[in-house]
C-alpha atoms as a PDB file:
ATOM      1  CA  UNK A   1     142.634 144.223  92.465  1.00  0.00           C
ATOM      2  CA  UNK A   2     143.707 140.834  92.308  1.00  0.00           C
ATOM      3  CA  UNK A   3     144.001 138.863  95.680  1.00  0.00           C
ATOM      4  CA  UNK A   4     147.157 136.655  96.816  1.00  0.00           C
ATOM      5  CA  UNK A   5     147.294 133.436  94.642  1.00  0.00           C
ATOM      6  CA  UNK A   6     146.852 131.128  97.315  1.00  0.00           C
ATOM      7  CA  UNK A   7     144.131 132.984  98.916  1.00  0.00           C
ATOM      8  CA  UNK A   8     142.047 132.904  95.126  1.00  0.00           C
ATOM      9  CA  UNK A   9     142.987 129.471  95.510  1.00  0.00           C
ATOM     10  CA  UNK A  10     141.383 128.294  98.661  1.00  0.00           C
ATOM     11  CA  UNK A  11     138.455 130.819  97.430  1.00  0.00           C
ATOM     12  CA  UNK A  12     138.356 128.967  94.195  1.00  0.00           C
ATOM     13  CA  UNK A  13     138.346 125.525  95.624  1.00  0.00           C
ATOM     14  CA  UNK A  14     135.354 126.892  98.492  1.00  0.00           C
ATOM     15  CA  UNK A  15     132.804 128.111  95.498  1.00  0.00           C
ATOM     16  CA  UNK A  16     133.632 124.610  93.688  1.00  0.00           C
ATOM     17  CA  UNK A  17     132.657 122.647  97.145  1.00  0.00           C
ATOM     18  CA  UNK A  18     129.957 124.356  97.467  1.00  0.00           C
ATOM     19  CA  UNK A  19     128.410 123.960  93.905  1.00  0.00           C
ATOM     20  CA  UNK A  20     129.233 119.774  94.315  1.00  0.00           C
ATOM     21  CA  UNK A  21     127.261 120.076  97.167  1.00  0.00           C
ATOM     22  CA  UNK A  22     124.388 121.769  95.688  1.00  0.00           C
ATOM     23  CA  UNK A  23     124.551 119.585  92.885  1.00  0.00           C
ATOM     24  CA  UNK A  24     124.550 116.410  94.801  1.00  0.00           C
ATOM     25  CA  UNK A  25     121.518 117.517  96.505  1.00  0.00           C
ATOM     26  CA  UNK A  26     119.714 118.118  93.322  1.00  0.00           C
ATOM     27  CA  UNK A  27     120.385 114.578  92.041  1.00  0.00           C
ATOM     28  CA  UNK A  28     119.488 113.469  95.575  1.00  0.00           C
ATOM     29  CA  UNK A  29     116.112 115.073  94.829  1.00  0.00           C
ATOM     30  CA  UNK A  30     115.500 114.153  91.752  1.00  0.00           C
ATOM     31  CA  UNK A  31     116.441 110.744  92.543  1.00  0.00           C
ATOM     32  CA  UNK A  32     113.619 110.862  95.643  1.00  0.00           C
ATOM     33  CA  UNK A  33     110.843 112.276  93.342  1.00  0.00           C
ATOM     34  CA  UNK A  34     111.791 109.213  90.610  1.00  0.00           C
ATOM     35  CA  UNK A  35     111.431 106.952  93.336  1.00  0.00           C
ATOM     36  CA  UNK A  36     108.346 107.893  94.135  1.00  0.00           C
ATOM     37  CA  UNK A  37     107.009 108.199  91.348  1.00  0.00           C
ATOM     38  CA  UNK A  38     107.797 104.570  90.491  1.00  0.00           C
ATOM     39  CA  UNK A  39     106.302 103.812  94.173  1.00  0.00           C
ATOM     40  CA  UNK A  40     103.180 105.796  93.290  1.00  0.00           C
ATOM     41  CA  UNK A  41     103.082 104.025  89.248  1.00  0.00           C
ATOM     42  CA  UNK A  42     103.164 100.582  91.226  1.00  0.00           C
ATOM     43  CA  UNK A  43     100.559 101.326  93.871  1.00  0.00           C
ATOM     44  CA  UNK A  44      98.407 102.446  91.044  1.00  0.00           C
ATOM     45  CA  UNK A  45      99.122  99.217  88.453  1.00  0.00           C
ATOM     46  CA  UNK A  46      98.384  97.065  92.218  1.00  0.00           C
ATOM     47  CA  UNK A  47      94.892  99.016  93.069  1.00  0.00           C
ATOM     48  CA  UNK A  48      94.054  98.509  89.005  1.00  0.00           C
ATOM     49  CA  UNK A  49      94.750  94.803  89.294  1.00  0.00           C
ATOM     50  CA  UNK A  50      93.012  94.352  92.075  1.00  0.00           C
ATOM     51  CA  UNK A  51      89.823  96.239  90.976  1.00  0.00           C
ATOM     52  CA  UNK A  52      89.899  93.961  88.013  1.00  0.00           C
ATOM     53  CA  UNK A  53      90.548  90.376  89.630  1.00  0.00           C
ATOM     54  CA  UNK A  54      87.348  91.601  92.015  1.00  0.00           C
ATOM     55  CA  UNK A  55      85.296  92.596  89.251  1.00  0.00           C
ATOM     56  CA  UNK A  56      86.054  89.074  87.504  1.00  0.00           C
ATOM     57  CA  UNK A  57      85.082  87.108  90.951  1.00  0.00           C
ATOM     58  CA  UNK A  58      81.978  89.092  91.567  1.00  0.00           C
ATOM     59  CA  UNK A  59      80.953  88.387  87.960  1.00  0.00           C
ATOM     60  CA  UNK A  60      81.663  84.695  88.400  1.00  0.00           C
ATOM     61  CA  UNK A  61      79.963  84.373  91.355  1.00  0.00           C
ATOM     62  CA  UNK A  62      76.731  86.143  89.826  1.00  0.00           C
ATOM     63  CA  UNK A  63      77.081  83.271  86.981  1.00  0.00           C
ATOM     64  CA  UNK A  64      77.131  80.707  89.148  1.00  0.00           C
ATOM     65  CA  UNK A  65      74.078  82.268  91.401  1.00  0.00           C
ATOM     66  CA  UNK A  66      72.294  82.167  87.878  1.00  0.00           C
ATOM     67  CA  UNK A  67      73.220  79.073  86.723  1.00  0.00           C
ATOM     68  CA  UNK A  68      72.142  77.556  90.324  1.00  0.00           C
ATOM     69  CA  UNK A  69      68.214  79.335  89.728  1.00  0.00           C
ATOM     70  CA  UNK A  70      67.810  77.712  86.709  1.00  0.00           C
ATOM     71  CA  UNK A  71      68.900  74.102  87.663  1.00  0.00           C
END
């Protein structure tokens, strides 16, 4: 049985809504989890930098300790 035009119409143009919708929340999504994922990628890169700039200073400072012993 096919229904009145304008009634497949307006049941035509629902479904469509409702798919944009659902697809606009998937990009919405995925655009979240990319965020984060470049918030977690620069945390990460930040701790590593840091880890190595106090690693340099602490081996610095033991040169210099050593170099003050045997002046």
């Amino acid at each position: 049985m096919v229904p009145h035009p304008y009634i497949y119409e307006k049941m035509h143009a629902s479904r469509h809504a409702e798919i944009q919708k659902k697809m606009q929340q998937s990009r919405l999504v995925a655009h979240f989890d990319q965020k984060r994922t470049f918030v977690h990628f620069t945390a990460y890169t930040l701790g590593k930098l840091l880890v190595v700039l106090g690693s340099n200073l602490q081996r610095m400072g033991q040169q210099r300790e050593a170099s003050l012993r045997t002046s």
